[in-house]
PDB file of N, CA and C in Angstrom:
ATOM      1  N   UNK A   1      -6.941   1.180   9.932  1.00  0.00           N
ATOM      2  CA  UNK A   1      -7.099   1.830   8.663  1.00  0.00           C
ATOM      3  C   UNK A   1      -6.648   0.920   7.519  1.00  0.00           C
ATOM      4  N   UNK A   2      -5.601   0.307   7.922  1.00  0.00           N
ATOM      5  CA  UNK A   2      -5.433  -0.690   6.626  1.00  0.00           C
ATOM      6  C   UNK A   2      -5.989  -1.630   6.361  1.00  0.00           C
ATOM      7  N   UNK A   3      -6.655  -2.318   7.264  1.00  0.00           N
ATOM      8  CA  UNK A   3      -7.409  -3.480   6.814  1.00  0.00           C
ATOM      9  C   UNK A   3      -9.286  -2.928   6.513  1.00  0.00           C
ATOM     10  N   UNK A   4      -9.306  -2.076   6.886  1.00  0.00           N
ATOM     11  CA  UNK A   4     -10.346  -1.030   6.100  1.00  0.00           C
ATOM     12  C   UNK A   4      -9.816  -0.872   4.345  1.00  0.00           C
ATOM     13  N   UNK A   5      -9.059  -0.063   4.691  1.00  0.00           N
ATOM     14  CA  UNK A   5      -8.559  -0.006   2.812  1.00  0.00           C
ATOM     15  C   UNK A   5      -8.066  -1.316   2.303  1.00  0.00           C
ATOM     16  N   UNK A   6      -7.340  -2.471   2.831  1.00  0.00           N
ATOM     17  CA  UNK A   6      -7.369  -3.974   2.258  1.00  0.00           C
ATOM     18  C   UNK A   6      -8.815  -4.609   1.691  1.00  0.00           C
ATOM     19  N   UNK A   7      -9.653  -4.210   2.829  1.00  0.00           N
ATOM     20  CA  UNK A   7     -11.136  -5.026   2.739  1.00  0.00           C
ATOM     21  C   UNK A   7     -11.966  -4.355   1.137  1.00  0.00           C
ATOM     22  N   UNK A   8     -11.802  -2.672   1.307  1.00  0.00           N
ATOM     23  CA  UNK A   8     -12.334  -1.650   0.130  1.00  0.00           C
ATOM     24  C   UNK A   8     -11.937  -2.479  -1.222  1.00  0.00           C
ATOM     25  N   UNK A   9     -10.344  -2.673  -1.183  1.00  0.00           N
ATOM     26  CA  UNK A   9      -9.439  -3.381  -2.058  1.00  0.00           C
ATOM     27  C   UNK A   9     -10.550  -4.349  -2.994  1.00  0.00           C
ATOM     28  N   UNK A  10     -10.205  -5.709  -1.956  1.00  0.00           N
ATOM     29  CA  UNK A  10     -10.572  -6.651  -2.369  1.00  0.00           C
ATOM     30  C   UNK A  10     -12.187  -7.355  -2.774  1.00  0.00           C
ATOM     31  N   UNK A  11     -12.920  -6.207  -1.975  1.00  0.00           N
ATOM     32  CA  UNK A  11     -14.266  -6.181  -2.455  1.00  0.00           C
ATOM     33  C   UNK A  11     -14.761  -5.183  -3.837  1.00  0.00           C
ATOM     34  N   UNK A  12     -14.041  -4.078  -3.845  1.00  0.00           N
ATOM     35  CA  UNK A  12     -14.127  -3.170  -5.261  1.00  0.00           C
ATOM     36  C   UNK A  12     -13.450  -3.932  -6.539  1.00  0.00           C
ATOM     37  N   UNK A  13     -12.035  -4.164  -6.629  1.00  0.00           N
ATOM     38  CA  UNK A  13     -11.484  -4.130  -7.102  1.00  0.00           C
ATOM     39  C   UNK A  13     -11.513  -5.954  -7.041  1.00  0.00           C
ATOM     40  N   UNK A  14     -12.468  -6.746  -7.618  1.00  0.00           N
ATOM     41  CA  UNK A  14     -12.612  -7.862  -7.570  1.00  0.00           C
ATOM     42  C   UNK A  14     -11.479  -8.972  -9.151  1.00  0.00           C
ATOM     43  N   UNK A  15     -11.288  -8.466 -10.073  1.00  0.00           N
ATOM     44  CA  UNK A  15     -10.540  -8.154 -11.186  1.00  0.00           C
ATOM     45  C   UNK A  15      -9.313  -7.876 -11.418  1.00  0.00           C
ATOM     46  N   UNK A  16      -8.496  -7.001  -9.936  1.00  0.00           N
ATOM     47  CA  UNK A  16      -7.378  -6.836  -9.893  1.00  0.00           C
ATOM     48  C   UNK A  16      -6.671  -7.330  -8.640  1.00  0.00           C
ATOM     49  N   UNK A  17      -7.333  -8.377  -8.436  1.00  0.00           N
ATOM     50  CA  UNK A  17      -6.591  -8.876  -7.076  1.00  0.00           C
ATOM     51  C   UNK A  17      -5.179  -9.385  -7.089  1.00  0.00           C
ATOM     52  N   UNK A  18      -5.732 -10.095  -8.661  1.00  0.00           N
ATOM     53  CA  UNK A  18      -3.709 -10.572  -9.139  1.00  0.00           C
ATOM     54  C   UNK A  18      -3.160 -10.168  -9.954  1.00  0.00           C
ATOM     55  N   UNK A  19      -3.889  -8.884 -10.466  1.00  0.00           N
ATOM     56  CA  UNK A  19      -2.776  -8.152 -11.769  1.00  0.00           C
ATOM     57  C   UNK A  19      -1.771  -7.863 -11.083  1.00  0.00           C
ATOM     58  N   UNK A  20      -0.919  -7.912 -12.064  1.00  0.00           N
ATOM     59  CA  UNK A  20       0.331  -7.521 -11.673  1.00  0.00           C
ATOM     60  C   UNK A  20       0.648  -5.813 -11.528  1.00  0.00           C
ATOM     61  N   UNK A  21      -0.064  -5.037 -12.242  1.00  0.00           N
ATOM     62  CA  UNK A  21      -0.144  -3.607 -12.139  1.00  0.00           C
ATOM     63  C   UNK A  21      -0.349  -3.339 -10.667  1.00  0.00           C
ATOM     64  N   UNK A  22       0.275  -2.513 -10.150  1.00  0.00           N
ATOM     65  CA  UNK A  22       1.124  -1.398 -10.583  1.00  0.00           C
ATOM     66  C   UNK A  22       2.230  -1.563 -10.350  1.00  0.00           C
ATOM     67  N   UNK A  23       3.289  -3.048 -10.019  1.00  0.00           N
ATOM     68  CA  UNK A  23       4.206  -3.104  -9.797  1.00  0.00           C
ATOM     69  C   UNK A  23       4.656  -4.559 -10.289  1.00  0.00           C
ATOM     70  N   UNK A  24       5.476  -4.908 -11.581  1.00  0.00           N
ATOM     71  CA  UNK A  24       5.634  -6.225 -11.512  1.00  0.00           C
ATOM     72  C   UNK A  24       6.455  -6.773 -10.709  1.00  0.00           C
ATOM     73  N   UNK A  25       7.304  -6.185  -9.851  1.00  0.00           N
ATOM     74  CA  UNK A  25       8.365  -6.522  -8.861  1.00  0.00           C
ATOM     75  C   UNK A  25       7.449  -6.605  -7.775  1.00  0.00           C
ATOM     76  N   UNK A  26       6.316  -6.460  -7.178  1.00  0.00           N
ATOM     77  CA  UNK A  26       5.490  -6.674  -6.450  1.00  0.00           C
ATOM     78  C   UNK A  26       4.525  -7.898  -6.600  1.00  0.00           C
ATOM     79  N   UNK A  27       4.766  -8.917  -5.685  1.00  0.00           N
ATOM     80  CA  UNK A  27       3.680  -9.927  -5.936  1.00  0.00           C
ATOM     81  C   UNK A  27       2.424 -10.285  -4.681  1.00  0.00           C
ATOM     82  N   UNK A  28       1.452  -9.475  -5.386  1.00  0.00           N
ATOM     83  CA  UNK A  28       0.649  -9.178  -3.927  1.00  0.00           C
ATOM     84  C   UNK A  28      -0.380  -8.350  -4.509  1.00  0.00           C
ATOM     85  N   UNK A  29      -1.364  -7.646  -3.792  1.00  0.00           N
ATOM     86  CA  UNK A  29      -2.578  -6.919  -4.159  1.00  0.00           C
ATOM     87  C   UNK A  29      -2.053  -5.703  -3.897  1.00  0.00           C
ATOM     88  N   UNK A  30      -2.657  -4.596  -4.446  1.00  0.00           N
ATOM     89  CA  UNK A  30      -2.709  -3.293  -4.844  1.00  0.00           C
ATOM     90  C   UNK A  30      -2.577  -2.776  -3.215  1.00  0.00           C
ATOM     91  N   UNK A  31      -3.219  -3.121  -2.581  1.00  0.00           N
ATOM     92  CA  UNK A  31      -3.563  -2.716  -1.203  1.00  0.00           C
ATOM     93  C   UNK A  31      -2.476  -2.795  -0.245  1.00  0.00           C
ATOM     94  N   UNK A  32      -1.951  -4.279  -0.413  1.00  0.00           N
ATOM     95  CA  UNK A  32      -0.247  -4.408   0.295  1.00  0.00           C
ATOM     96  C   UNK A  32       0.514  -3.472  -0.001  1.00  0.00           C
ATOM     97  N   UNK A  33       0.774  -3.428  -1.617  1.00  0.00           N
ATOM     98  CA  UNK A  33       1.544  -2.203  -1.767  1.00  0.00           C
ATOM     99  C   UNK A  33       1.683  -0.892  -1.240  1.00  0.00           C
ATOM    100  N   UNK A  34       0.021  -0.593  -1.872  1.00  0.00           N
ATOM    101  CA  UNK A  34      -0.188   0.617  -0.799  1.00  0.00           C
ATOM    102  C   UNK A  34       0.281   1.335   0.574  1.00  0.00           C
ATOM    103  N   UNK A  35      -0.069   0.295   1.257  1.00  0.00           N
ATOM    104  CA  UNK A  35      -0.232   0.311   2.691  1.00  0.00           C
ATOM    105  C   UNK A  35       1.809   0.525   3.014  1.00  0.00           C
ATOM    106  N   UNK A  36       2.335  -0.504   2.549  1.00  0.00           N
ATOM    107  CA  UNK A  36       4.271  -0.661   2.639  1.00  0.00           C
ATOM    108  C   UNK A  36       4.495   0.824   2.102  1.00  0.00           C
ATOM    109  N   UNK A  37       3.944   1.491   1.208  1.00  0.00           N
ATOM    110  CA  UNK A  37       4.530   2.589   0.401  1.00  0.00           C
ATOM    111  C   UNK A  37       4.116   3.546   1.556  1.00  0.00           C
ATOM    112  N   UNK A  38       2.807   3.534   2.451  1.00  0.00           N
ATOM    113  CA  UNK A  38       2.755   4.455   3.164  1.00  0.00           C
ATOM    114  C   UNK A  38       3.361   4.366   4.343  1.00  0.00           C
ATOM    115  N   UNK A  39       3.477   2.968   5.040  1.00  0.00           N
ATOM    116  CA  UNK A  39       4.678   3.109   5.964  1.00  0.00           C
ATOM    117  C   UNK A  39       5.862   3.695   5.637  1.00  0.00           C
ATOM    118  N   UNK A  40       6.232   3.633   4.622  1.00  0.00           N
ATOM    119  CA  UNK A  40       7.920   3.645   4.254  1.00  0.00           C
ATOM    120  C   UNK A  40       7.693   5.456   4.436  1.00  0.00           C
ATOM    121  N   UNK A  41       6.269   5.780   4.137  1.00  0.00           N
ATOM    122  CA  UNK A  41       6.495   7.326   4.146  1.00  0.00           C
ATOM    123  C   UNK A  41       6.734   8.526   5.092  1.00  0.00           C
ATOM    124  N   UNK A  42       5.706   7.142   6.246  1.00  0.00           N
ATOM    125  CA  UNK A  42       5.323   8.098   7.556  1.00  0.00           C
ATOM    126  C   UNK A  42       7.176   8.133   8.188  1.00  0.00           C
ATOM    127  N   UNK A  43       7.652   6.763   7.884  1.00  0.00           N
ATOM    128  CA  UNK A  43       8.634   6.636   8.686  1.00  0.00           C
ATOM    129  C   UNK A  43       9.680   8.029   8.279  1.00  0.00           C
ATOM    130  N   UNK A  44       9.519   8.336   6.848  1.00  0.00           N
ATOM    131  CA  UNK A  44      10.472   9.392   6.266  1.00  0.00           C
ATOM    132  C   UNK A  44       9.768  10.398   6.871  1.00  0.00           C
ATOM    133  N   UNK A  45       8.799  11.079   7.025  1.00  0.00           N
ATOM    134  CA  UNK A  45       8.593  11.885   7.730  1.00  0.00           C
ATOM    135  C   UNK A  45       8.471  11.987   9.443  1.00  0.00           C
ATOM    136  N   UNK A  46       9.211  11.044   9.807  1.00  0.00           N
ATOM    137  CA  UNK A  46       9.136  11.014  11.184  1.00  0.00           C
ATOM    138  C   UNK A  46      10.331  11.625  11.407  1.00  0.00           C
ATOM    139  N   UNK A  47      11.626  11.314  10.253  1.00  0.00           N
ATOM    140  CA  UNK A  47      12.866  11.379  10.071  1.00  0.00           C
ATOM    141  C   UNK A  47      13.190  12.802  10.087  1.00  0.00           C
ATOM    142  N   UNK A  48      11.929  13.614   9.116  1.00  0.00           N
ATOM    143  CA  UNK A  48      12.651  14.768   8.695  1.00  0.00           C
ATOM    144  C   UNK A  48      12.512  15.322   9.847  1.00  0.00           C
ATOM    145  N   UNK A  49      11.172  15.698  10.562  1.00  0.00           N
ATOM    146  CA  UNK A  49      10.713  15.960  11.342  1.00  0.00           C
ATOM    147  C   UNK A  49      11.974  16.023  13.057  1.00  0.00           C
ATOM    148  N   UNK A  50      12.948  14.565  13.101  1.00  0.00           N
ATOM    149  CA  UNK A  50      13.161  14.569  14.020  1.00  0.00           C
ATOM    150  C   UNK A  50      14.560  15.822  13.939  1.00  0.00           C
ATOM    151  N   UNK A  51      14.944  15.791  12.190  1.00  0.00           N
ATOM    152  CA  UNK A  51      15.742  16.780  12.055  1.00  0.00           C
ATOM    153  C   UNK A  51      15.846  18.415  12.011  1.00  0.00           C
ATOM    154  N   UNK A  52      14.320  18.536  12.334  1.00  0.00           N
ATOM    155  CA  UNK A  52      13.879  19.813  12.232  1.00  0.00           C
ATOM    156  C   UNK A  52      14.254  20.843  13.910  1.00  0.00           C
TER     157      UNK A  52
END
């Protein structure tokens, strides 16, 4: 799935491959970000989940 949405990325979004939006503390494509923000999420919900 991510290198599906990387590939979408970098073929749509031909213009923003090196903006710095949406993160200037991020140096990388929109798509990296993405993808880290949704790991970081599943992992929190693996968390709550194991507390349930």
């Amino acid at each position: 799935m991510f290198s599906l949405q990387h590939s979408a990325f970098e073929n749509a979004y031909i213009s923003q491959k090196e903006a710095s939006f949406p993160s200037h503390a991020y140096d990388g494509p929109f798509s990296e970000l993405a993808q880290k923000i949704q790991v970081e999420h599943l992992g929190e919900s693996c968390n709550l989940r194991e507390k349930v």
